[in-house]
PDB file of N, CA and C in Angstrom:
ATOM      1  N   UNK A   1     -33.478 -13.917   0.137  1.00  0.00           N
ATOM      2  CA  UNK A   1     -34.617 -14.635  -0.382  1.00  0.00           C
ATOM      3  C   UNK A   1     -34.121 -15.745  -1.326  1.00  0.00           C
ATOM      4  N   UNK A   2     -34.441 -16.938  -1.332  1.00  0.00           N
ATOM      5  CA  UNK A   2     -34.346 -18.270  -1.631  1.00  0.00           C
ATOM      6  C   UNK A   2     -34.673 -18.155  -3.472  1.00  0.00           C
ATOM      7  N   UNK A   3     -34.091 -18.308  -4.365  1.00  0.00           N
ATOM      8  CA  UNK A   3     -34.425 -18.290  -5.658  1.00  0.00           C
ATOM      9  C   UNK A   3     -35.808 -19.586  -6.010  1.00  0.00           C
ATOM     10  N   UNK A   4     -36.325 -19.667  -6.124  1.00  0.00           N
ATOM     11  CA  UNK A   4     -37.684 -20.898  -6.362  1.00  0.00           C
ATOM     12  C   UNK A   4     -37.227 -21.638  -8.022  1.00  0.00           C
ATOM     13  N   UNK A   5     -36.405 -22.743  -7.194  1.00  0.00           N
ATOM     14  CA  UNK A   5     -36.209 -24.004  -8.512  1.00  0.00           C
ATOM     15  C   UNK A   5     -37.635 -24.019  -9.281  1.00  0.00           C
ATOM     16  N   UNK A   6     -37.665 -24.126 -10.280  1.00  0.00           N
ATOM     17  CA  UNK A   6     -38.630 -23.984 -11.769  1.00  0.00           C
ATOM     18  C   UNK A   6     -38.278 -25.438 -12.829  1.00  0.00           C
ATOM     19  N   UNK A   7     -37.277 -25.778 -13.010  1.00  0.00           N
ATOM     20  CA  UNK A   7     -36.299 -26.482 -14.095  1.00  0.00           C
ATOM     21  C   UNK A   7     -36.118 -27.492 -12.887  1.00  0.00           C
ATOM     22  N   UNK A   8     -36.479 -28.504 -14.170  1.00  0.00           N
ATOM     23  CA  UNK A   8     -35.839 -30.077 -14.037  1.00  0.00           C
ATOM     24  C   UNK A   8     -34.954 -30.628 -14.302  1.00  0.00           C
ATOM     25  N   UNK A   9     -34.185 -31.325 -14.098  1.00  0.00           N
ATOM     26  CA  UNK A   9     -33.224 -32.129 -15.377  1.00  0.00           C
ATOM     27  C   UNK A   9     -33.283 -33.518 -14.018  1.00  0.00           C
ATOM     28  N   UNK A  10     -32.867 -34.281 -15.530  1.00  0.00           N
ATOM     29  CA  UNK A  10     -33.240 -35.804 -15.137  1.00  0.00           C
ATOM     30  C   UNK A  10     -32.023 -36.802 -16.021  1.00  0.00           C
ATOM     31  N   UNK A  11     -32.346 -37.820 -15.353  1.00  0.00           N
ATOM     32  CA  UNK A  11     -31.277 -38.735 -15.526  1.00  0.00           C
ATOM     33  C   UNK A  11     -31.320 -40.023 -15.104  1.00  0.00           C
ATOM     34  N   UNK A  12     -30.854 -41.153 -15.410  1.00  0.00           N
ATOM     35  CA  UNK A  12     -31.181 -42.582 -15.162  1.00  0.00           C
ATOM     36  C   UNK A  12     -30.175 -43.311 -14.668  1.00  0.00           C
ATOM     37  N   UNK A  13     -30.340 -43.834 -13.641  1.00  0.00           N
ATOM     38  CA  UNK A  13     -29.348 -44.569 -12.862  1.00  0.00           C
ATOM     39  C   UNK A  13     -29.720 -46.234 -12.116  1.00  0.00           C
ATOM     40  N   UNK A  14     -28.733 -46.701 -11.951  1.00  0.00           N
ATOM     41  CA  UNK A  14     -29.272 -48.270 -11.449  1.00  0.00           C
ATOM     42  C   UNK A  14     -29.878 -48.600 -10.194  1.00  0.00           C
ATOM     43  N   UNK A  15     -30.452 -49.382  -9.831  1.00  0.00           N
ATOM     44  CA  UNK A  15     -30.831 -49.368  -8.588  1.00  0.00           C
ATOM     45  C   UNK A  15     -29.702 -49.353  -7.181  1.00  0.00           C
ATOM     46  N   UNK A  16     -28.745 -50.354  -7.483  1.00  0.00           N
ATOM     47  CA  UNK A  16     -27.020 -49.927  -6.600  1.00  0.00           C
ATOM     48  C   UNK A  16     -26.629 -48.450  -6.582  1.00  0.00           C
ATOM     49  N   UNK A  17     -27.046 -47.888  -8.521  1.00  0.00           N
ATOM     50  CA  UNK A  17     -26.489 -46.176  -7.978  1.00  0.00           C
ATOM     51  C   UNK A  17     -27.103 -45.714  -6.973  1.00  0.00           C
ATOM     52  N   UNK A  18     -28.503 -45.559  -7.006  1.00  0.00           N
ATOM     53  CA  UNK A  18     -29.151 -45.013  -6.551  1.00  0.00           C
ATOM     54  C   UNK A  18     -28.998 -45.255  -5.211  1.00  0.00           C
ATOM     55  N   UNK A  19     -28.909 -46.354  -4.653  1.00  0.00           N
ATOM     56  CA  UNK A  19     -28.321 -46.725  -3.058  1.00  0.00           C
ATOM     57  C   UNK A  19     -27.590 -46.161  -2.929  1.00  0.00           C
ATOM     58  N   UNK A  20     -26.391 -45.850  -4.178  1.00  0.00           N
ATOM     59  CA  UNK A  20     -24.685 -45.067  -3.529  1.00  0.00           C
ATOM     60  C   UNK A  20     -25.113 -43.849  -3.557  1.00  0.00           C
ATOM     61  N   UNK A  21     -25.432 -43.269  -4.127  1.00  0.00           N
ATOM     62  CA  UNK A  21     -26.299 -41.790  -4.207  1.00  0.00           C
ATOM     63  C   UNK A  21     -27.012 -41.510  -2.734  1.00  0.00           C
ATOM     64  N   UNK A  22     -27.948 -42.044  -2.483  1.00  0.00           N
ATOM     65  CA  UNK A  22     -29.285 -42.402  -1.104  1.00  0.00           C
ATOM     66  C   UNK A  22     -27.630 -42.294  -0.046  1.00  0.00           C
ATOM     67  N   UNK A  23     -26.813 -43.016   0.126  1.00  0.00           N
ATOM     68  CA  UNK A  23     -26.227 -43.166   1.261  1.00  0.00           C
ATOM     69  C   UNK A  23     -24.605 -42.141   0.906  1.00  0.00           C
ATOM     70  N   UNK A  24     -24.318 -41.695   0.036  1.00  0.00           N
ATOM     71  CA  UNK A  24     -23.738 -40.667  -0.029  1.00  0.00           C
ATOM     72  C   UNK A  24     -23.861 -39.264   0.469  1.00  0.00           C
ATOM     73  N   UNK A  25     -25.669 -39.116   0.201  1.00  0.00           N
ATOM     74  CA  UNK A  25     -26.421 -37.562   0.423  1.00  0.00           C
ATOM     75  C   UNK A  25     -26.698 -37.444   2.156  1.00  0.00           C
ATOM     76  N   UNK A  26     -26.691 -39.178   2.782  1.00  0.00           N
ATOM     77  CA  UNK A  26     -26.945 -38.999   3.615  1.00  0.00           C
ATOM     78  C   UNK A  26     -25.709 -38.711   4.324  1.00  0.00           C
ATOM     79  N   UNK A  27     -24.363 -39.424   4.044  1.00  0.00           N
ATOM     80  CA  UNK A  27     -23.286 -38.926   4.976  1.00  0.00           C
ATOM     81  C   UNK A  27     -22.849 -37.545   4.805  1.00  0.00           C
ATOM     82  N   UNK A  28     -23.221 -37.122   3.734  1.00  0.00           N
ATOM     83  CA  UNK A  28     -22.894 -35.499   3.479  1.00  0.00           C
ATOM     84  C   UNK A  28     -23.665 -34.703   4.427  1.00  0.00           C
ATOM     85  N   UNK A  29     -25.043 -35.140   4.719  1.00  0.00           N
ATOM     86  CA  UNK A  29     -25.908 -33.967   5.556  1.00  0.00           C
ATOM     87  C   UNK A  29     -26.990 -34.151   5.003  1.00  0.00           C
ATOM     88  N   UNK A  30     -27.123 -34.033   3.559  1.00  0.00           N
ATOM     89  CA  UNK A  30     -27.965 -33.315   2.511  1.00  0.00           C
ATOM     90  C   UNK A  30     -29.509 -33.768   2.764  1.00  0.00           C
ATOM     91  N   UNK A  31     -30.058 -32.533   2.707  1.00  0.00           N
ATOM     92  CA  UNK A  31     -31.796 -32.322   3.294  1.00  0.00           C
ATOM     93  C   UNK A  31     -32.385 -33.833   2.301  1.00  0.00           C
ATOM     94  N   UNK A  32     -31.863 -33.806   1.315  1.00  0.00           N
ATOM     95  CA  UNK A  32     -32.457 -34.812   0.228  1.00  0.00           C
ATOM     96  C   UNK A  32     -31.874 -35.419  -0.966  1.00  0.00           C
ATOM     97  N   UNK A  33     -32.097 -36.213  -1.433  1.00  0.00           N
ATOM     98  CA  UNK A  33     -30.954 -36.110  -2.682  1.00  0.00           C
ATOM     99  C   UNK A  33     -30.909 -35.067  -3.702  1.00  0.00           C
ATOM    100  N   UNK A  34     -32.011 -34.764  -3.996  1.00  0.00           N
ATOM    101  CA  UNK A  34     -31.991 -33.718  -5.114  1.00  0.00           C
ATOM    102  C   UNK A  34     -31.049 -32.453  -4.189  1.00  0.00           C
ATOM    103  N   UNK A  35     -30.709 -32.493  -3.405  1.00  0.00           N
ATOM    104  CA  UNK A  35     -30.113 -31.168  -2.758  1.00  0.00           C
ATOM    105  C   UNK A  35     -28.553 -31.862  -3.133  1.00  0.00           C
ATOM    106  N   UNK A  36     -28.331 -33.037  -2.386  1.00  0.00           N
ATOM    107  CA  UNK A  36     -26.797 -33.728  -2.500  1.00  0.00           C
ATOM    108  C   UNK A  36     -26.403 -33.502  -4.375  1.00  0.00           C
ATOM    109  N   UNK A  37     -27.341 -33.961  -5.356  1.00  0.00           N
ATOM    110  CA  UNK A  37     -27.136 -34.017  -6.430  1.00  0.00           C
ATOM    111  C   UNK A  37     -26.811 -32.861  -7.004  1.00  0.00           C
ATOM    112  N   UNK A  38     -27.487 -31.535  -6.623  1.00  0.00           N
ATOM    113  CA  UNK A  38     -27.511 -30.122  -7.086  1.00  0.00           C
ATOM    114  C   UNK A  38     -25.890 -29.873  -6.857  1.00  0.00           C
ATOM    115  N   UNK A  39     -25.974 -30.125  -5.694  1.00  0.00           N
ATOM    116  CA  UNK A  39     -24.409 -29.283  -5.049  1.00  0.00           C
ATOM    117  C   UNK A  39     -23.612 -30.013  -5.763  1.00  0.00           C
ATOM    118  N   UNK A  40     -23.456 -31.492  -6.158  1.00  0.00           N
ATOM    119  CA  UNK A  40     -22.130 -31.861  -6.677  1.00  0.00           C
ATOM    120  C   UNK A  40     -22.147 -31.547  -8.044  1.00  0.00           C
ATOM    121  N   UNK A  41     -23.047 -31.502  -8.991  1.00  0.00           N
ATOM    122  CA  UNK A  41     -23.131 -31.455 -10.514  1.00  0.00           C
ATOM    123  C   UNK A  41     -22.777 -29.849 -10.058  1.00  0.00           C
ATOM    124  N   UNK A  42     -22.667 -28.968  -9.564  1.00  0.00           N
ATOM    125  CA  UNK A  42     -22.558 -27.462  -9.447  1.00  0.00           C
ATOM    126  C   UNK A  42     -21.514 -27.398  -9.608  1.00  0.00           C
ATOM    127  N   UNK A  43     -21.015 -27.634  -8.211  1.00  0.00           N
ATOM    128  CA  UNK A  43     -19.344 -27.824  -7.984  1.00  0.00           C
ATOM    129  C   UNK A  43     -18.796 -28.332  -9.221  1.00  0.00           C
ATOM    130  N   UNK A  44     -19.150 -29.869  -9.490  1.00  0.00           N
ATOM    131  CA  UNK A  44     -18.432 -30.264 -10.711  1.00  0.00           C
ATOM    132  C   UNK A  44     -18.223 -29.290 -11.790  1.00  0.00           C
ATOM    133  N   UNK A  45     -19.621 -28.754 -12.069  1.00  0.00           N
ATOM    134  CA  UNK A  45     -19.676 -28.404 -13.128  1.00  0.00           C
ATOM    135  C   UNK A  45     -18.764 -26.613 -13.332  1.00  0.00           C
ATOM    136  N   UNK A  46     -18.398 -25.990 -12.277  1.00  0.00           N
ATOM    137  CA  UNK A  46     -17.646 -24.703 -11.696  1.00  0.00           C
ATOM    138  C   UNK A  46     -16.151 -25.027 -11.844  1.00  0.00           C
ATOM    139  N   UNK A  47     -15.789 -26.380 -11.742  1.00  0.00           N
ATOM    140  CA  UNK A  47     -14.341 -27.102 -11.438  1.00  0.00           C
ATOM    141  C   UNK A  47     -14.244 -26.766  -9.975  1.00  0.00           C
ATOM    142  N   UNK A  48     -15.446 -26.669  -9.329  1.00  0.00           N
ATOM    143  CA  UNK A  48     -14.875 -27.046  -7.439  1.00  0.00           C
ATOM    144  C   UNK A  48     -14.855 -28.333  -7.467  1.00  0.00           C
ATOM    145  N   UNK A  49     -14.654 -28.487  -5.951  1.00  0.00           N
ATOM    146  CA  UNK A  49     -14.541 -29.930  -5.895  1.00  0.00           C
ATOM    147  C   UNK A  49     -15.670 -30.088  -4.420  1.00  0.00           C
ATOM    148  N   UNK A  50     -16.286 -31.305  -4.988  1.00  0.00           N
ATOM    149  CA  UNK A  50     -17.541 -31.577  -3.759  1.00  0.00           C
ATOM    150  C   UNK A  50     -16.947 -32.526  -3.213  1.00  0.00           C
ATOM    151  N   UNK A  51     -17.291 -33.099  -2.366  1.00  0.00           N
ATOM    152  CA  UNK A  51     -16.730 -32.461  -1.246  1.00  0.00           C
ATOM    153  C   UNK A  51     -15.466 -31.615  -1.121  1.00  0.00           C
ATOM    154  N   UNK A  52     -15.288 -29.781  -0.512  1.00  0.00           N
ATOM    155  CA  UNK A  52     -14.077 -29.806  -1.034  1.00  0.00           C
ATOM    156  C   UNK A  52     -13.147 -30.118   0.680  1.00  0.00           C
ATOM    157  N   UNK A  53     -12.212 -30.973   0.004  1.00  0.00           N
ATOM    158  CA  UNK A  53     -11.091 -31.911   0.743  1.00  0.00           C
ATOM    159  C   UNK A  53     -10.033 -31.304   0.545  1.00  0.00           C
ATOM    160  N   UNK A  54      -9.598 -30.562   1.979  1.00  0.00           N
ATOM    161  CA  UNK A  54      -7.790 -30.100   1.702  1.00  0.00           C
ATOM    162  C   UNK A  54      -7.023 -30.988   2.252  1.00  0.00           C
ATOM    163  N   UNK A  55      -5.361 -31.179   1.711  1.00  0.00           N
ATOM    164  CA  UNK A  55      -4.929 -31.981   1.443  1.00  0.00           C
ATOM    165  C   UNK A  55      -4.232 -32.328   3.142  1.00  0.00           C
ATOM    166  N   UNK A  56      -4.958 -31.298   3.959  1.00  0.00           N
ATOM    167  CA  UNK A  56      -4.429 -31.530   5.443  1.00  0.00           C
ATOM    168  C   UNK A  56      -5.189 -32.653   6.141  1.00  0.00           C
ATOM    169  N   UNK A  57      -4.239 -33.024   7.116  1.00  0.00           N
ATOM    170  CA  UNK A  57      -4.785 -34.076   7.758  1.00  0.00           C
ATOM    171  C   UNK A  57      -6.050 -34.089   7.987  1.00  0.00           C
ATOM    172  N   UNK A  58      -6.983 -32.962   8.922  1.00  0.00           N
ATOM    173  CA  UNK A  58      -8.077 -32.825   8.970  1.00  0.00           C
ATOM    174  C   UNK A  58      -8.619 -33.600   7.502  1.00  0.00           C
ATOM    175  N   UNK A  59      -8.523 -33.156   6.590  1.00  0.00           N
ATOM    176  CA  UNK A  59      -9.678 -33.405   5.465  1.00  0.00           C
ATOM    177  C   UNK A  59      -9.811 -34.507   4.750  1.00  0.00           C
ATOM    178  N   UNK A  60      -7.993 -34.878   5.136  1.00  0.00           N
ATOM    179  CA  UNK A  60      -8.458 -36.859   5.301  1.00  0.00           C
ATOM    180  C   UNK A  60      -8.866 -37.629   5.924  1.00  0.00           C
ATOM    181  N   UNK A  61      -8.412 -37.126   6.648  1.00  0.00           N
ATOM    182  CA  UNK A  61      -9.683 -37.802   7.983  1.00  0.00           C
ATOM    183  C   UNK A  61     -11.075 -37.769   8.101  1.00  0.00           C
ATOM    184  N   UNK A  62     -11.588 -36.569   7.314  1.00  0.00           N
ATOM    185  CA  UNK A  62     -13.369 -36.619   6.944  1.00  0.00           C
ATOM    186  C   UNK A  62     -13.423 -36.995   5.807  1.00  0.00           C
ATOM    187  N   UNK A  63     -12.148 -37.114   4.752  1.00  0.00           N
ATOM    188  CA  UNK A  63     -13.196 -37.934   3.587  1.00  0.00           C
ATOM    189  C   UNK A  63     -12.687 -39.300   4.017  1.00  0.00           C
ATOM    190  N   UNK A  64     -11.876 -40.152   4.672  1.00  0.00           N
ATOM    191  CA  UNK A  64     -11.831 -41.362   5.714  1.00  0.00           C
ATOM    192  C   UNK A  64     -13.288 -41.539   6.192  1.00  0.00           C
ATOM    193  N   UNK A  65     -13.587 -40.878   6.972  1.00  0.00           N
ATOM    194  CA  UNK A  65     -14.510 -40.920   8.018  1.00  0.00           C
ATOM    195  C   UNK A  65     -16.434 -40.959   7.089  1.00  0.00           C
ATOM    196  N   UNK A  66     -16.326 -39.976   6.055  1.00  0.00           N
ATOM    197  CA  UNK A  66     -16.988 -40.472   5.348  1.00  0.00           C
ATOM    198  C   UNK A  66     -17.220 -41.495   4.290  1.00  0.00           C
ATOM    199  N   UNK A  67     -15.989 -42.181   3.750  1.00  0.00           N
ATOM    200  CA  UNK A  67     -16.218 -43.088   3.212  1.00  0.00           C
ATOM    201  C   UNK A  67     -16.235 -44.544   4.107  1.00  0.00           C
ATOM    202  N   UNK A  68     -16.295 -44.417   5.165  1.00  0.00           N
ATOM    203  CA  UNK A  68     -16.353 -45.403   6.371  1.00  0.00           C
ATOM    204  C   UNK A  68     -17.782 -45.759   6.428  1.00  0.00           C
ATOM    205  N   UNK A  69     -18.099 -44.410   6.444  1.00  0.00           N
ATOM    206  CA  UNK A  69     -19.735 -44.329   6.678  1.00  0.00           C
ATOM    207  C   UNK A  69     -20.185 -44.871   5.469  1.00  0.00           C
ATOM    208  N   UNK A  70     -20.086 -44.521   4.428  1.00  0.00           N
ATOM    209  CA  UNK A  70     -21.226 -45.264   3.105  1.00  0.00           C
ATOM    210  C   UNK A  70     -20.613 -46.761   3.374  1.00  0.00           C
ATOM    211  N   UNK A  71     -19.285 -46.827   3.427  1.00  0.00           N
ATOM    212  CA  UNK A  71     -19.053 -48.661   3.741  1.00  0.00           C
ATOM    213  C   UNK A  71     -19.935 -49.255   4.471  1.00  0.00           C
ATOM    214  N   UNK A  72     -20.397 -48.788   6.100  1.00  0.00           N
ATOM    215  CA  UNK A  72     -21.118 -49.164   7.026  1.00  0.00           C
ATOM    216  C   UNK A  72     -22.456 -49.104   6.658  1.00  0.00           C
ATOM    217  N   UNK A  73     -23.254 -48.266   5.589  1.00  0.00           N
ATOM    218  CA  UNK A  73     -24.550 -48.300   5.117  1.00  0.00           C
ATOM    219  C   UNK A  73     -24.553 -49.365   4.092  1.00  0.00           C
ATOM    220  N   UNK A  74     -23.651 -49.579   3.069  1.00  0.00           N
ATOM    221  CA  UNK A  74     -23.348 -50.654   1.999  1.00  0.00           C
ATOM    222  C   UNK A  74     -23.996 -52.155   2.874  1.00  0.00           C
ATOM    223  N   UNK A  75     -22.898 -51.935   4.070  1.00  0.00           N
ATOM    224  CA  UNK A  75     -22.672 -53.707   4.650  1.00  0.00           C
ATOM    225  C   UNK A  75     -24.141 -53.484   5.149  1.00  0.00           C
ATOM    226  N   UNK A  76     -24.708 -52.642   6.139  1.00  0.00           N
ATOM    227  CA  UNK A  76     -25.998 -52.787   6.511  1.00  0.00           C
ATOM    228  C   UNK A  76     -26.869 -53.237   5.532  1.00  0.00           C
ATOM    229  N   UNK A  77     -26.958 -52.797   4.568  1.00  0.00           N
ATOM    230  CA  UNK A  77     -28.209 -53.238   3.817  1.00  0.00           C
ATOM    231  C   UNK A  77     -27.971 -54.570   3.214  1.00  0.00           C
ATOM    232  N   UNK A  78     -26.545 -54.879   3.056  1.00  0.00           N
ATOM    233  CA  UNK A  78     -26.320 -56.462   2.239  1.00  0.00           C
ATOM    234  C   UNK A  78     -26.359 -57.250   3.051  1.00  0.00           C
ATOM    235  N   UNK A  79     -26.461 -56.866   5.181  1.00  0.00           N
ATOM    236  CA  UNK A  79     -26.756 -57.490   6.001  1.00  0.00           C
ATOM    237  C   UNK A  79     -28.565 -57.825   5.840  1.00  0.00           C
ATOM    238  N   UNK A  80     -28.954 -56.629   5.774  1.00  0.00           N
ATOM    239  CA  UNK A  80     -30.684 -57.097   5.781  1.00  0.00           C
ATOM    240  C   UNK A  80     -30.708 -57.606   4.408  1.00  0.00           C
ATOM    241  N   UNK A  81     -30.060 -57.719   3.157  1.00  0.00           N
ATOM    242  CA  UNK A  81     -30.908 -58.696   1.929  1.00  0.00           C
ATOM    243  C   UNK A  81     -30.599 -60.206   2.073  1.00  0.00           C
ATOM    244  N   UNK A  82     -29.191 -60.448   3.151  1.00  0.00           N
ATOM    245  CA  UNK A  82     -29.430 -61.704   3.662  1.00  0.00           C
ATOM    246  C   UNK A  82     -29.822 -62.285   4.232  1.00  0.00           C
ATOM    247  N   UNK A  83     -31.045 -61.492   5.059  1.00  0.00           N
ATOM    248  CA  UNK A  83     -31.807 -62.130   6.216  1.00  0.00           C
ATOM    249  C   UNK A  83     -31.381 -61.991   7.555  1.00  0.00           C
ATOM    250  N   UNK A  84     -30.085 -61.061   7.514  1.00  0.00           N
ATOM    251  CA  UNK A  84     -29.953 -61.147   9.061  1.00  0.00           C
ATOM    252  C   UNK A  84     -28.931 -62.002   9.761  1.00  0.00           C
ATOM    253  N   UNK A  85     -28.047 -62.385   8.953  1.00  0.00           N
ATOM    254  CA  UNK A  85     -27.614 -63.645   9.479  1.00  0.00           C
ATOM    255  C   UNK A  85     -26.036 -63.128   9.860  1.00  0.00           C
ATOM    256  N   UNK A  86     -25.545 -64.276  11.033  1.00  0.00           N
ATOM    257  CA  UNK A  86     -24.070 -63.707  11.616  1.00  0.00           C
ATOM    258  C   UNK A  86     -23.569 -64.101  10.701  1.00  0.00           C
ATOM    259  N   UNK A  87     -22.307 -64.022  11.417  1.00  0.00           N
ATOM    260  CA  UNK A  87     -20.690 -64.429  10.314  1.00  0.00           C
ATOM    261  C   UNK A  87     -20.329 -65.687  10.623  1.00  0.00           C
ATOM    262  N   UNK A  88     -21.110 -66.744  11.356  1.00  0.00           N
ATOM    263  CA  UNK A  88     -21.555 -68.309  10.884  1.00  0.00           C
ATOM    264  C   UNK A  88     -22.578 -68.844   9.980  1.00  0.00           C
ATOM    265  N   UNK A  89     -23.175 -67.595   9.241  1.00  0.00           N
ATOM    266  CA  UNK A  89     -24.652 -67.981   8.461  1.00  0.00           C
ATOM    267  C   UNK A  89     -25.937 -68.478   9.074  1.00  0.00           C
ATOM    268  N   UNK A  90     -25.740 -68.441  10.379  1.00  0.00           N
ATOM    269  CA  UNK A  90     -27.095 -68.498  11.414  1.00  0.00           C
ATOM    270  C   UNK A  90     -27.757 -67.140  11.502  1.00  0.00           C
ATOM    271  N   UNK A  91     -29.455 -67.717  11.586  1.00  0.00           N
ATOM    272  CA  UNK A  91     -30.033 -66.372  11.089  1.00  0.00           C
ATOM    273  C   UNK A  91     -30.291 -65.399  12.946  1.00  0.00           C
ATOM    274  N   UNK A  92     -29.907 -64.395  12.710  1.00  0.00           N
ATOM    275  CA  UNK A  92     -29.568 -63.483  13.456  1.00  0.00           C
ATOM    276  C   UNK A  92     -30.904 -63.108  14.532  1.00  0.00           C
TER     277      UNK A  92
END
């Protein structure tokens, strides 16, 4: 049986965090952010490590593979605040 969160805690971040956050939770899996946020302040806060990454090839290759991914969500969205446009500045 599922313990029923009760307690808040809160905190203030920039609108860029909050994008790196938004596209972090999403390459992780995480149902939502408040789920992505729980698990890493946990971990952090235990001395695990979130994501935990062993030092074998495998686990460089997924934290590679995930930091590929927030790169590719980064450029997407700084693609749509420019309108769309190629890599001649013609609009797309």
């Amino acid at each position: 049986m599922q313990k029923i969160r009760s307690r808040l805690v809160n905190f203030r971040v920039t609108d860029e965090e909050l994008e790196q956050l938004k596209a972090a939770a999403s390459v992780q899996g995480s149902r939502c952010l408040s789920e992505f946020a729980r698990l890493v302040m946990l971990g952090t806060a235990t001395g695990a490590q979130f994501p935990a990454v062993s030092e074998s090839l495998n686990g460089k290759l997924s934290l590679f593979d995930r930091r590929l991914n927030v790169l590719e969500a980064n450029v997407a969205r700084l693609v749509d605040a420019l309108g769309g446009r190629d890599n001649n500045g013609h609009q797309a």
